[in-house]
Each structure stands twice: as C-alpha cells, then as structure tokens.
C-alpha atoms as a PDB file:
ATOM      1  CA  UNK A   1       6.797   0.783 -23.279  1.00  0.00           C
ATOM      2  CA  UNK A   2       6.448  -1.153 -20.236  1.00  0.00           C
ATOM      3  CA  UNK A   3       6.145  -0.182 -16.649  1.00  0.00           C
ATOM      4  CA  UNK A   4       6.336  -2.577 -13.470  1.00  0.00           C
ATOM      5  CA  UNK A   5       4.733  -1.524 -10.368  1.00  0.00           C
ATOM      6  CA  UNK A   6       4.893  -3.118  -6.878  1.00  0.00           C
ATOM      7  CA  UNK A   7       2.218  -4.101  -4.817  1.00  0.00           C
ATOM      8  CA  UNK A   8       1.671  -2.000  -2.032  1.00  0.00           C
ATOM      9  CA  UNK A   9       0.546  -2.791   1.787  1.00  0.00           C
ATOM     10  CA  UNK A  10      -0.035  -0.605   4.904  1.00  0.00           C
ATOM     11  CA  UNK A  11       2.381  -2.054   7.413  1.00  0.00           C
ATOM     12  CA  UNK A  12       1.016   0.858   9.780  1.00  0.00           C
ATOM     13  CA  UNK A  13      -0.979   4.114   9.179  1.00  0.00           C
ATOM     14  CA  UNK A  14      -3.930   3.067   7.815  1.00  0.00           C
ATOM     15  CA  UNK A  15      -7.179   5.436   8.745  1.00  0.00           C
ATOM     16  CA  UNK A  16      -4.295   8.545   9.911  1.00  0.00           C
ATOM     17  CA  UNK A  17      -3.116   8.734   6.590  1.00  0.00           C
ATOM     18  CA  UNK A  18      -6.848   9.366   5.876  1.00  0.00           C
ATOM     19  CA  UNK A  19      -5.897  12.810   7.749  1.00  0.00           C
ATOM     20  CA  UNK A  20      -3.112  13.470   6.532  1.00  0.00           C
ATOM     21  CA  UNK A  21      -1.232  11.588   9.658  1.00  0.00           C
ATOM     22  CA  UNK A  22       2.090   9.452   9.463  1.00  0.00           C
ATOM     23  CA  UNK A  23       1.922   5.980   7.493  1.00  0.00           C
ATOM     24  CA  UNK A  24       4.911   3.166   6.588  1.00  0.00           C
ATOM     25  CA  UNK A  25       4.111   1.203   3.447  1.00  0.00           C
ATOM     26  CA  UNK A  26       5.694  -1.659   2.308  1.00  0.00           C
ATOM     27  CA  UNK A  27       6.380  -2.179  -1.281  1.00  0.00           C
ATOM     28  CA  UNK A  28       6.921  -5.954  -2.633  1.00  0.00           C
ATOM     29  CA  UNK A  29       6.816  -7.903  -5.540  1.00  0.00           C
ATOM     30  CA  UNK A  30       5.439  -9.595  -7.703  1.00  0.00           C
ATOM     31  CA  UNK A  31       4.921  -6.023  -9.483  1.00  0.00           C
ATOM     32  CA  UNK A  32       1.826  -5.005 -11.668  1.00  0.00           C
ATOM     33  CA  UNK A  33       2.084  -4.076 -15.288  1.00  0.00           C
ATOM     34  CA  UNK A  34       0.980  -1.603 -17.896  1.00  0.00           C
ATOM     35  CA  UNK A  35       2.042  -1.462 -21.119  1.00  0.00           C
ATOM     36  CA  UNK A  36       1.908   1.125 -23.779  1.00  0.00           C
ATOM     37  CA  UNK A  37       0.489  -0.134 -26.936  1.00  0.00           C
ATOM     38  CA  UNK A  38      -0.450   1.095 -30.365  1.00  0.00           C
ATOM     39  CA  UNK A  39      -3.413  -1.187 -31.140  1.00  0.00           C
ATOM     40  CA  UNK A  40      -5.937   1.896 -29.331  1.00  0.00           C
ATOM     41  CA  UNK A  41      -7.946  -0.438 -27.019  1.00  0.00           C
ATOM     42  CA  UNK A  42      -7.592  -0.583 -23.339  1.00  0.00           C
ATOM     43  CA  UNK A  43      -7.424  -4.422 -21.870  1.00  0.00           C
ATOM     44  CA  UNK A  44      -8.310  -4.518 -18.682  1.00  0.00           C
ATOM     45  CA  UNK A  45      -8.451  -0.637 -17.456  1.00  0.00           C
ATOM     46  CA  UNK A  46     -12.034   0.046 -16.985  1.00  0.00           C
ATOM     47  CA  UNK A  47     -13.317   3.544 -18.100  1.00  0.00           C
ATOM     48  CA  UNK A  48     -14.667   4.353 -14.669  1.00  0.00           C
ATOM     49  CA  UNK A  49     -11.629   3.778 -12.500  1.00  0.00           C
ATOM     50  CA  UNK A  50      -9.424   6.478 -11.781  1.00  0.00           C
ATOM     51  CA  UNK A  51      -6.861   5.130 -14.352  1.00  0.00           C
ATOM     52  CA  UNK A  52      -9.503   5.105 -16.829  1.00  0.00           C
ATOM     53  CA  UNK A  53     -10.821   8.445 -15.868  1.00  0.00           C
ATOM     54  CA  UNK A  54      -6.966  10.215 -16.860  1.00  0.00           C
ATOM     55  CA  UNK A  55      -6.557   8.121 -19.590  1.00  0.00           C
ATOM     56  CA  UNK A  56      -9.794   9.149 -21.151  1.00  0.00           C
ATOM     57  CA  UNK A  57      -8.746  12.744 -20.655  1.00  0.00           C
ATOM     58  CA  UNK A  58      -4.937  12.401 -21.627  1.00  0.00           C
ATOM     59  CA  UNK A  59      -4.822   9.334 -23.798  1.00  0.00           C
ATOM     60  CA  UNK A  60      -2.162   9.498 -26.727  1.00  0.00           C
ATOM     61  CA  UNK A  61      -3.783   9.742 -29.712  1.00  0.00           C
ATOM     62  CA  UNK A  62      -4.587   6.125 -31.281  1.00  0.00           C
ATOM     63  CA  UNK A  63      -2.444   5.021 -28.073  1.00  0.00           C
ATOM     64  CA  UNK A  64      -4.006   1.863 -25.841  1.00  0.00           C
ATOM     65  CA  UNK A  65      -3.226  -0.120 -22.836  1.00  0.00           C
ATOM     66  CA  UNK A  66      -2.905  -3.639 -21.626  1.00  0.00           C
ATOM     67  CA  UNK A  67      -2.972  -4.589 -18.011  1.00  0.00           C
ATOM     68  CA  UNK A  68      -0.980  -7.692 -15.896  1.00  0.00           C
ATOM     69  CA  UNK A  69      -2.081  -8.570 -12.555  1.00  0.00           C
ATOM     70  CA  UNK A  70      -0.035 -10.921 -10.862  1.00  0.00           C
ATOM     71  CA  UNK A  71      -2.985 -11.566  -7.927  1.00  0.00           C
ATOM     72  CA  UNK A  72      -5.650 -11.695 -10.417  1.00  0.00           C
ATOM     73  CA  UNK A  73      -7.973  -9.606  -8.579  1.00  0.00           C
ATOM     74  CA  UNK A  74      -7.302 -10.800  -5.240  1.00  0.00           C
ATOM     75  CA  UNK A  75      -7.923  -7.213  -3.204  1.00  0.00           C
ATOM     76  CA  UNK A  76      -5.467  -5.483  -0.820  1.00  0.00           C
ATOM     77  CA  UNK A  77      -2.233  -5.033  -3.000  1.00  0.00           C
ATOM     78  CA  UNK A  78      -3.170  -1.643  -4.582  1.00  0.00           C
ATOM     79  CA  UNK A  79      -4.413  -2.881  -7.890  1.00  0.00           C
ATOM     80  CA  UNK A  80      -6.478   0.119  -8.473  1.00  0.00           C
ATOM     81  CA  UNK A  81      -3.467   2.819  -7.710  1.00  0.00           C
ATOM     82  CA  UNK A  82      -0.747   1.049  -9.768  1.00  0.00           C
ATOM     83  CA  UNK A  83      -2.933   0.872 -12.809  1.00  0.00           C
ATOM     84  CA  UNK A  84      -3.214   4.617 -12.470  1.00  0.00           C
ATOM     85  CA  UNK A  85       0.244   4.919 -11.620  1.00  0.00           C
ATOM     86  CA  UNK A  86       0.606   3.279 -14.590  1.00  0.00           C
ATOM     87  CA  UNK A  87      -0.978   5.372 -16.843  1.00  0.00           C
ATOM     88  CA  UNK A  88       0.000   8.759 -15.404  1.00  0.00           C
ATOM     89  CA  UNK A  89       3.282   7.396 -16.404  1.00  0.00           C
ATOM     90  CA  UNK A  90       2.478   6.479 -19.895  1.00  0.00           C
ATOM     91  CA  UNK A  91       0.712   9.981 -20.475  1.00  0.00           C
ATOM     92  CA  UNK A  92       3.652  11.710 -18.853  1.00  0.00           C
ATOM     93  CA  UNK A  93       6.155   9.851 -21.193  1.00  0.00           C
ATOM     94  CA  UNK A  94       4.254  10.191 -24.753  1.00  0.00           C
ATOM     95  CA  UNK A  95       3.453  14.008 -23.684  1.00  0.00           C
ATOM     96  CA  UNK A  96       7.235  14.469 -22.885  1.00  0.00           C
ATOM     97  CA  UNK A  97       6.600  15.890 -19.513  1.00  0.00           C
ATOM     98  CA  UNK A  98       8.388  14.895 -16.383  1.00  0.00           C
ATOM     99  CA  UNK A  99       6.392  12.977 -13.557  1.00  0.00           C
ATOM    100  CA  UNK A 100       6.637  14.015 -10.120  1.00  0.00           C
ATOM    101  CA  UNK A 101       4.954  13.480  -6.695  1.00  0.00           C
ATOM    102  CA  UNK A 102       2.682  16.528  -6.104  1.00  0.00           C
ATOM    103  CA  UNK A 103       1.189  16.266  -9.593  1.00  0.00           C
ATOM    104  CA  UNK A 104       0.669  12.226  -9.510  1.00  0.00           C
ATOM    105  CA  UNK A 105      -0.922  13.027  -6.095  1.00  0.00           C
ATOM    106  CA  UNK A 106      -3.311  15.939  -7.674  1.00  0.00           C
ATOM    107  CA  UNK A 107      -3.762  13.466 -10.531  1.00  0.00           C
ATOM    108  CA  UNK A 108      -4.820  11.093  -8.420  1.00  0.00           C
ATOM    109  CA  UNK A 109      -7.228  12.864  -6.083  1.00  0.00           C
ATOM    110  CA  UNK A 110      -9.213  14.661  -9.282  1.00  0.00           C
ATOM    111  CA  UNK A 111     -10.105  11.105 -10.179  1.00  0.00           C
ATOM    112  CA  UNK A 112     -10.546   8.834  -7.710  1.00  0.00           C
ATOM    113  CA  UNK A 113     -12.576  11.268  -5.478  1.00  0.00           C
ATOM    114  CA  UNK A 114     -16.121  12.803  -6.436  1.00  0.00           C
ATOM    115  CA  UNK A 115     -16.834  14.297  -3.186  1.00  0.00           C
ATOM    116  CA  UNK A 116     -18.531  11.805  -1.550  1.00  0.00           C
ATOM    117  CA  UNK A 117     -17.455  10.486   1.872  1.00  0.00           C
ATOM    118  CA  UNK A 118     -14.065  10.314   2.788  1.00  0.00           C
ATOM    119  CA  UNK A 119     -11.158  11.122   0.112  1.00  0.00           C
ATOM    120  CA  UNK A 120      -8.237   8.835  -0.396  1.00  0.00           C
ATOM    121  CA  UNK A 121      -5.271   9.521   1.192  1.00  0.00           C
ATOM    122  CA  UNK A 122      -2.970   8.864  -2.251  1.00  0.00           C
ATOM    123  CA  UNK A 123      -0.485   7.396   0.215  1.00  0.00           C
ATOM    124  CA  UNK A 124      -0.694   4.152  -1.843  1.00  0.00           C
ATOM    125  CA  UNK A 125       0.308   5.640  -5.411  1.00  0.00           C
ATOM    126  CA  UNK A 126       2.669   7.258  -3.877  1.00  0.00           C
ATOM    127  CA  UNK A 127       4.341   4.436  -1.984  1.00  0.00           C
ATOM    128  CA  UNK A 128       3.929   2.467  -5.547  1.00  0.00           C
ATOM    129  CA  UNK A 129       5.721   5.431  -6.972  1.00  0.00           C
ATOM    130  CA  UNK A 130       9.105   4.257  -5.037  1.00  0.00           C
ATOM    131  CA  UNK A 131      10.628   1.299  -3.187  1.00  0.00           C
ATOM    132  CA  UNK A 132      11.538  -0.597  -0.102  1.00  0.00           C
ATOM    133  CA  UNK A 133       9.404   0.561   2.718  1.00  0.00           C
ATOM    134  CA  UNK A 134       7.663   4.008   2.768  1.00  0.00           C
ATOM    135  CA  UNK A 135       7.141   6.402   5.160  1.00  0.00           C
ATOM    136  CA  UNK A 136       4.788   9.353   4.529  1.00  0.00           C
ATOM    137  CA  UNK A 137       3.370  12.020   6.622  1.00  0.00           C
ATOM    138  CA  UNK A 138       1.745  14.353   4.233  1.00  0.00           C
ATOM    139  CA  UNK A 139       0.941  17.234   7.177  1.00  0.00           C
ATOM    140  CA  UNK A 140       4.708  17.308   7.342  1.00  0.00           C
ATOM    141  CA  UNK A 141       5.481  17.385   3.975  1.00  0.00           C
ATOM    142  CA  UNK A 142       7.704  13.984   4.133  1.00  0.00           C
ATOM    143  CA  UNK A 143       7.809  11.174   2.098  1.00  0.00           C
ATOM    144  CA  UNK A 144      10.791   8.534   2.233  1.00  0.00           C
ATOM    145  CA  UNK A 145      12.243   5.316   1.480  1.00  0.00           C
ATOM    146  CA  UNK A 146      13.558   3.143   3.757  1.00  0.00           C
ATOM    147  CA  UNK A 147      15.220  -0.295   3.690  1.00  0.00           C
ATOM    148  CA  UNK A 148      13.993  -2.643   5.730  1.00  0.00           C
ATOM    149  CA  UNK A 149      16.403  -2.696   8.911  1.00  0.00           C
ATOM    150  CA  UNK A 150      15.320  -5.599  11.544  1.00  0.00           C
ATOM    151  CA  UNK A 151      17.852  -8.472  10.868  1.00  0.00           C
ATOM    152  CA  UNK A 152      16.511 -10.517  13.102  1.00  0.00           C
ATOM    153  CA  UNK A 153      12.600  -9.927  11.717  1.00  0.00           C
ATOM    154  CA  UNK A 154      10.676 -11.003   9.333  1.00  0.00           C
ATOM    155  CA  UNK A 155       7.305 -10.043   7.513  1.00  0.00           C
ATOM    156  CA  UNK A 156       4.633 -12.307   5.821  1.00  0.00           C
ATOM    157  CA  UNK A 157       1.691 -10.901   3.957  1.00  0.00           C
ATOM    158  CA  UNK A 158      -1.550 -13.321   3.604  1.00  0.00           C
ATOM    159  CA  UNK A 159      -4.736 -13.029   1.990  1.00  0.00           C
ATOM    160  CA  UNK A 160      -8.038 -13.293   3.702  1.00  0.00           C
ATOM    161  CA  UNK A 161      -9.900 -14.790   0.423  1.00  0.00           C
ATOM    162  CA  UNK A 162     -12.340 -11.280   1.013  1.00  0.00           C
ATOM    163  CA  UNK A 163     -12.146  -7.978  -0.918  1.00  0.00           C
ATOM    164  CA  UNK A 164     -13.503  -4.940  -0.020  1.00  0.00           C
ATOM    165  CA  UNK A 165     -13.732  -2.029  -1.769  1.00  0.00           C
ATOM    166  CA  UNK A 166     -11.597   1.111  -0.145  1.00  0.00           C
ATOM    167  CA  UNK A 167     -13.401   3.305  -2.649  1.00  0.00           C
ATOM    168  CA  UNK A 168     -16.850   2.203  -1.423  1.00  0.00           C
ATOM    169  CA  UNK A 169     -15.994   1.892   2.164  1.00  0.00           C
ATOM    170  CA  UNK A 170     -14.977   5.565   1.884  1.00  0.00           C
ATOM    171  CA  UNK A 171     -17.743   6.784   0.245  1.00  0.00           C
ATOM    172  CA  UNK A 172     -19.702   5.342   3.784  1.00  0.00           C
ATOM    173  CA  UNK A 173     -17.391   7.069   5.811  1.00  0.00           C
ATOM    174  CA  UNK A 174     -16.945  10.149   8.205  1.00  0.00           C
ATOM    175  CA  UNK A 175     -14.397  11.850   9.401  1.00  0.00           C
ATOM    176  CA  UNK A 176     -12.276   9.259  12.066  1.00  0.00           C
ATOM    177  CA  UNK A 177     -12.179  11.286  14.961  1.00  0.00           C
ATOM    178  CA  UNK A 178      -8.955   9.383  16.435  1.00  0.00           C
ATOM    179  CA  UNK A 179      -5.844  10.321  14.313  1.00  0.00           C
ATOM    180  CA  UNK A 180      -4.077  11.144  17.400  1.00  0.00           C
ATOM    181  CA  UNK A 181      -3.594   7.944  18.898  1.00  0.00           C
ATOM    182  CA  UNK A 182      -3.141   6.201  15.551  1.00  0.00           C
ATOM    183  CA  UNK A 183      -0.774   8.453  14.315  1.00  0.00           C
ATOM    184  CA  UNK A 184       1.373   8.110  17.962  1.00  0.00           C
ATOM    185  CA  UNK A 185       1.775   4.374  17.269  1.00  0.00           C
ATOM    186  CA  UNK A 186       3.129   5.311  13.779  1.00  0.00           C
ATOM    187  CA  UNK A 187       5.647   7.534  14.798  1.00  0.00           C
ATOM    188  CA  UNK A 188       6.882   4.940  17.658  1.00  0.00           C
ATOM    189  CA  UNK A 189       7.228   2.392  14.723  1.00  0.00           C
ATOM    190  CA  UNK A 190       9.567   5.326  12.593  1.00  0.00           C
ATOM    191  CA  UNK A 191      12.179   5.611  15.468  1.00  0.00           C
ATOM    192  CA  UNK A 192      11.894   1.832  15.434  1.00  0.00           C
ATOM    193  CA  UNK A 193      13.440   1.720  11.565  1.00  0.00           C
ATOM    194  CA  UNK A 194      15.807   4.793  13.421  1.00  0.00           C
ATOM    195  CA  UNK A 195      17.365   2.834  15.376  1.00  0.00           C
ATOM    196  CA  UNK A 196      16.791  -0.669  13.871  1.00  0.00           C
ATOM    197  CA  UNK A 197      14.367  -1.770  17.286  1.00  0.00           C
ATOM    198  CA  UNK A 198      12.686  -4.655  16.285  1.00  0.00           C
ATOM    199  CA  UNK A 199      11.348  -5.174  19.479  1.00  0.00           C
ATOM    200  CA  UNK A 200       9.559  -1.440  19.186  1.00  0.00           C
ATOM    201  CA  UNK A 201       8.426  -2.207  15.807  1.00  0.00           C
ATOM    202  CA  UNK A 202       6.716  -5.423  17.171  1.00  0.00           C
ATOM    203  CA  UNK A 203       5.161  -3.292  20.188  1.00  0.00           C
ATOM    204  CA  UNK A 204       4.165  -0.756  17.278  1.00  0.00           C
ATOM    205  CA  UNK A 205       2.144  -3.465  15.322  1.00  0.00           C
ATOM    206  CA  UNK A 206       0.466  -4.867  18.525  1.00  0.00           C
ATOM    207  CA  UNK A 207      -0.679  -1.552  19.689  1.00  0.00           C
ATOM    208  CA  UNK A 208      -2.137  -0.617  16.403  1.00  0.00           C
ATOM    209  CA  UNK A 209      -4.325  -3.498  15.516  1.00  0.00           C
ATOM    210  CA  UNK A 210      -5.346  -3.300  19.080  1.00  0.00           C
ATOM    211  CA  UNK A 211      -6.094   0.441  18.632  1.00  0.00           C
ATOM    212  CA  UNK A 212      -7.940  -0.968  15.218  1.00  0.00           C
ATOM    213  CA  UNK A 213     -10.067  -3.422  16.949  1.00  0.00           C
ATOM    214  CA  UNK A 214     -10.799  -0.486  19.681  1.00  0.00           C
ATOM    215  CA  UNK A 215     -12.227   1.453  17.108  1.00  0.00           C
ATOM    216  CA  UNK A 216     -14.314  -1.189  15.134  1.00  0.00           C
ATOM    217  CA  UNK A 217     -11.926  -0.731  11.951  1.00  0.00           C
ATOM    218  CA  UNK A 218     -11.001  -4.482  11.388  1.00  0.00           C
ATOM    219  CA  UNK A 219     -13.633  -6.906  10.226  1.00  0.00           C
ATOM    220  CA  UNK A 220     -14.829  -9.728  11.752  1.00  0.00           C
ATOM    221  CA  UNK A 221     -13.273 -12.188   9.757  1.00  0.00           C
ATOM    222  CA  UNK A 222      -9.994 -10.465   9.840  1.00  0.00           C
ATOM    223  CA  UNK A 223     -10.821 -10.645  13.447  1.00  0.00           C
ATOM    224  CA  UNK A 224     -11.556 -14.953  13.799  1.00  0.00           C
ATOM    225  CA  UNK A 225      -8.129 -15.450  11.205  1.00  0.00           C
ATOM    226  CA  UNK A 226      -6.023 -12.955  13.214  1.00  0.00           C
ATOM    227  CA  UNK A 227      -7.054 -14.871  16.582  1.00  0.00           C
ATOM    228  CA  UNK A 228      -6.638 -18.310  14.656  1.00  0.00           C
ATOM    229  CA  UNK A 229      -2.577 -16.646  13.385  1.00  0.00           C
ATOM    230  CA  UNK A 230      -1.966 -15.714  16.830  1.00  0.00           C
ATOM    231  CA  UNK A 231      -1.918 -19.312  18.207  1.00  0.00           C
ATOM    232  CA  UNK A 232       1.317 -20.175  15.671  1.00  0.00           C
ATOM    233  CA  UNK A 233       4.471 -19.641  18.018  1.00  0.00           C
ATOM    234  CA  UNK A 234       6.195 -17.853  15.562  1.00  0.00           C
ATOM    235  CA  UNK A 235       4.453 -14.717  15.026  1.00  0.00           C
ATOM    236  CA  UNK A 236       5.639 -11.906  17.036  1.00  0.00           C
ATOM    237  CA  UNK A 237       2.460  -9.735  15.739  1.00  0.00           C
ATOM    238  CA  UNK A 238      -0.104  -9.503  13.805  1.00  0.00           C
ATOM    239  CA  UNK A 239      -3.094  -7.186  12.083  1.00  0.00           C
ATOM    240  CA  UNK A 240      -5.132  -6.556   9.356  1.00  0.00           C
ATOM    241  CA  UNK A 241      -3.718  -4.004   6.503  1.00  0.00           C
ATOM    242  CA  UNK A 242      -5.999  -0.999   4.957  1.00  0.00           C
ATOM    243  CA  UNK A 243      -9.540  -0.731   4.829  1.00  0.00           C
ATOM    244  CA  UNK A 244     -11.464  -2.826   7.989  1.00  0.00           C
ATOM    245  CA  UNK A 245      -8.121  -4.898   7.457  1.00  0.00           C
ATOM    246  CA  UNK A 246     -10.254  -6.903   5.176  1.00  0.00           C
ATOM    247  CA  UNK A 247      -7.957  -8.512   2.281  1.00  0.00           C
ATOM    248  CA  UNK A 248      -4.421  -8.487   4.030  1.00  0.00           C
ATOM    249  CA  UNK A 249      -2.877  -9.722   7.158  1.00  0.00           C
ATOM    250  CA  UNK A 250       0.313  -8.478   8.275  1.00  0.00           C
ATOM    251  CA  UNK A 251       2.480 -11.053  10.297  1.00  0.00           C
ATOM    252  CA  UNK A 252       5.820 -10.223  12.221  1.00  0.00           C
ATOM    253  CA  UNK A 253       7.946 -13.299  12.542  1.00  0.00           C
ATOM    254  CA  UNK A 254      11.801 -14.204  13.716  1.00  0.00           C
ATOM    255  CA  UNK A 255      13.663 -14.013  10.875  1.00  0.00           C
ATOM    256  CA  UNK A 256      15.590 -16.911  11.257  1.00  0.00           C
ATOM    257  CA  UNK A 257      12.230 -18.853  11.268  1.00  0.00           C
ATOM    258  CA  UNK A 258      10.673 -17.351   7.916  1.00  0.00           C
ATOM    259  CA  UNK A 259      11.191 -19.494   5.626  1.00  0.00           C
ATOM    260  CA  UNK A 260      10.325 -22.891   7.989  1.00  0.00           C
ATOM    261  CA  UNK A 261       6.862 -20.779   9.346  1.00  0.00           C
ATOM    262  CA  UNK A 262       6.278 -20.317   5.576  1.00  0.00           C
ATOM    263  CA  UNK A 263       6.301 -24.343   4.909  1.00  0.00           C
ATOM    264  CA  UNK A 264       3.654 -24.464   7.400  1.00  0.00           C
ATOM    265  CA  UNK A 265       1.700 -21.735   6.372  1.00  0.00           C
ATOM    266  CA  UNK A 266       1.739 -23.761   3.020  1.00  0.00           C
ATOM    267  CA  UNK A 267       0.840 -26.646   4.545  1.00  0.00           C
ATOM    268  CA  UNK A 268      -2.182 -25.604   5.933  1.00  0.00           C
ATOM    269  CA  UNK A 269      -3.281 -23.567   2.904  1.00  0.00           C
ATOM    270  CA  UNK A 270      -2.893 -20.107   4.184  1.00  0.00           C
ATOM    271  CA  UNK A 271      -2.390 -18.220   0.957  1.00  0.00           C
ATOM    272  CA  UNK A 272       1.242 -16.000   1.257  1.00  0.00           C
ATOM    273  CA  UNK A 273       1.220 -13.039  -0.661  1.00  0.00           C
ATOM    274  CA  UNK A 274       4.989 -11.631  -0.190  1.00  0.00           C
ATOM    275  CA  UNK A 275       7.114 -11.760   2.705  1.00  0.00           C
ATOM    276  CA  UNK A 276       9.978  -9.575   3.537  1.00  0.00           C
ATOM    277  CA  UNK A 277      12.320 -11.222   1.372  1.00  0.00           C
ATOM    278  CA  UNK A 278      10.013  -9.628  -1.861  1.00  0.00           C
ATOM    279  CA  UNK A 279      10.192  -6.302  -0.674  1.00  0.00           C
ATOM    280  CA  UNK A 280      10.719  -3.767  -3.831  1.00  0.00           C
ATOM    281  CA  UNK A 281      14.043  -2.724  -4.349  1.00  0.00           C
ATOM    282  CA  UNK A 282      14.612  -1.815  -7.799  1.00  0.00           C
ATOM    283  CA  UNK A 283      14.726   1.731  -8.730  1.00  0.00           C
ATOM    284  CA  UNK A 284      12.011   4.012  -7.533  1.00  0.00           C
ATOM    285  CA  UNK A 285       9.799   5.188 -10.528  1.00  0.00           C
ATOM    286  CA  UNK A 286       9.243   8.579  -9.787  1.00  0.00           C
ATOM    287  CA  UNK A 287      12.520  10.407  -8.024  1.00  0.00           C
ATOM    288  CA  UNK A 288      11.966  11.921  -4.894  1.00  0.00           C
ATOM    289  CA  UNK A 289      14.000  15.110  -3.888  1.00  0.00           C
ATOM    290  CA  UNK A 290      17.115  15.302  -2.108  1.00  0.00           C
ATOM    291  CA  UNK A 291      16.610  15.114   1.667  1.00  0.00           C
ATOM    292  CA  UNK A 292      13.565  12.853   0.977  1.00  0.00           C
ATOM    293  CA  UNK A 293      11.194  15.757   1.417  1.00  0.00           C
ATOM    294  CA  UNK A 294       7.800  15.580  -0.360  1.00  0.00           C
ATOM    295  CA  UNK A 295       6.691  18.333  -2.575  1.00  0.00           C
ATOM    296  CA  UNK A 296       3.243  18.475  -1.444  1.00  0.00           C
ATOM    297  CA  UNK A 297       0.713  20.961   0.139  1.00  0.00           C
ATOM    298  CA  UNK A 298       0.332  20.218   3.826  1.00  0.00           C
END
C-alpha cells in the first residue's frame, strides 16, 4: 500500500500555533511517499524520528517501509511529519483501526516530544492529514479546509538553500510570550479567505513577518533574501515560513503575473518550491467531522 502526502507550509501562524493560537497552512504538491512493504526493512525512516519511534512500537509483524522525498532533504516542507503521517497510517490500516485527528495528534506528540523545551504544535501533521489550505486553532477546537479564494492572487514558495531543525530549535526554546498579537494577525487573514479580501490577506502577511522580525523570529538570511524579494515589483508580500523562517519564503504575487514572475525567478536561480497553482486538492487522508470541527482537547 501506498500513501501520498503533501508538503506542508505555514502561510501564517507560525510561533501561536506553538500555544495553541490560530494558524492557516497551505498544503501543495509534489506529495511525499510511504509505502507499505513486506521485505521488513525500513528505507529511509530513521529509528529515532518520531515516525520511527511508532513504527518501532506498532510495526506489522515482518512489515517494512520505503520512503520518497520529492525535495530530497531540502528543509521546510514537513518531511519529518508526513513520514509519520505516513506510518500512523500504515499501522492504522494493517491493525484494522480507523485513523482520526485527536489520536494522530496524541500519536504525534508521545513521539516527537521528550519534554524538553518547547512541544510541537502537531499543526503540520495535521494540515498534511487534509487538503487545500488549513486553518487550525486548537484552543478552539477548529480545524478546516479551505480552498484557496483570491482570484486575483497568487502564492510562490522558495527555498532559502538553509535547514534548520524545528525539533532542535524547540528544544532551545521558552515559552513566546507574544501569542496575542500573532494570533490577531491570523485571525484578520481568516475573515480575509471569509470574504475572499485579497487585499486583507496581503496586509495580514505584511504585518506578520513584520511582527516576526519585531520579535527576532526570522533569521538573518531569511532577513538579506526577503529584503533582496522585496525589490521585484511583483510581490505584494513577503516572509519567512516556520521556524526563524529559515528554509521557506512565502511570496504574495498578482495572479495574473504568476506564471511570467516565475520565468524570472528561474532566471535568476531562485529555487520555486510550489506556487498556488500546486496547492493539494485531492482527497483529504484523514476525514474531518461534519461542521469542520476538530476533535481535540483544548
């Protein structure tokens, strides 16, 4: 058996969701893969990672994996959560029980957290979990999909050529004492999908990474490329995505311009990851509830 899993990105959210506060994800393709095998090895799921960690305590008997990544280990696309995602899926399927949200979240959180530093907010296997773009807010109990609206606006996701790792940068972490005015920007960007206000979304994004920078959560380089995007006519907005907005760059562009910005984003070697026109649409792979609602504890 075979399961494809998008990539996943923080359009907005990053640091709340830490707390529990609002997030929108954006799901896109190419998609990750993990296939369920008979041969009893695991290629390419290391026995430390959190996939590795449930798969060493739920494995099949003489079951094994194997492992596709489309970015080959380029950071920032939530290679780490769809491998688990992955494998919760494969155990769930041999074991003939049914998958849901609060129990991949639990799943999750017992192995990718040993109580040191900060714990992950699961937002991203969860996004993974679904399709188009995601909105959680865990505090509230909500987790939903939503198309992406803004006819006349584009996305483009590039890589930095960095990776850092969320797990370690968590472990270093306290508590972020500024939810609130994160999670205010978030919310702003929500009504935007509401009622399909591109303009707010792009006002959203700007006040974010500015609220990012504020803080000291974007890293320096994301900080000299982001300046160096800026200068192109055609982006609306811009900011780094998930941890210290080290590995991905979020871009907001006309959308009647996409696909002639892209040529020159080509042309001078910045590396494009997905734009809007990849977004994940294909049928979520766990169902959510009717009404959207989340199943998990607050």
């Amino acid at each position: 058996m075979k399961w494809q899993i998008p990539a996943k990105t923080f359009l907005l959210g990053e640091y709340a969701a830490l707390a529990g506060g609002p997030a929108l994800l954006l799901t896109t393709e190419p998609c990750f893969a993990v296939n369920l095998t008979y041969a009893g090895n695991t290629d390419g799921v290391h026995a430390l990672s959190p996939a590795g960690v449930w798969w060493a305590k739920n494995a099949p008997e003489n079951a094994g994996l194997s492992w596709h990544d489309p970015y080959h280990g380029r950071g920032g696309m939530g290679a780490s959560s769809a491998q688990f995602l992955g494998v919760y899926l494969a155990c769930q399927t041999v074991q003939k029980k049914e998958p849901g949200h609060q129990h991949l979240l639990e799943a999750y959180l017992s192995c990718a957290w040993q109580g040191q530093g900060l714990p992950p907010s699961g937002y991203d296997v969860l996004a993974q979990s679904m399709q188009g773009c995601v909105y959680i807010h865990k505090q509230q109990g909500i987790c939903e999909s939503l198309p992406w609206v803004f006819a006349d606006l584009s996305f483009v996701l590039l890589h930095t050529g960095k990776k850092l790792a969320t797990h370690e940068h968590l472990q270093q972490s306290r508590r972020f004492l500024h939810v609130e005015e994160l999670a205010s920007i978030v919310c702003l960007a929500r009504e935007a999908f509401a009622c399909k206000d591109s303009g707010r979304l792009i006002d959203a994004v700007k006040q974010y990474h500015q609220q990012l920078a504020k803080f000291n959560l974007v890293s320096q380089h994301s900080l000299q490329l982001l300046q160096i995007l800026n200068k192109y006519p055609q982006v609306a907005a811009a900011k780094g995505c998930g941890a210290l907005g080290a590995d991905v760059l979020l871009l907001l562009v006309p959308a009647e311009k996409l696909s002639s910005f892209c040529n020159v984003l080509q042309q001078d070697e910045w590396p494009i990851l997905a734009t809007s026109e990849n977004l994940y649409t294909k049928s979520p792979l766990i169902e959510n509830n009717p009404r959207k609602t989340l199943e998990i504890s607050p």
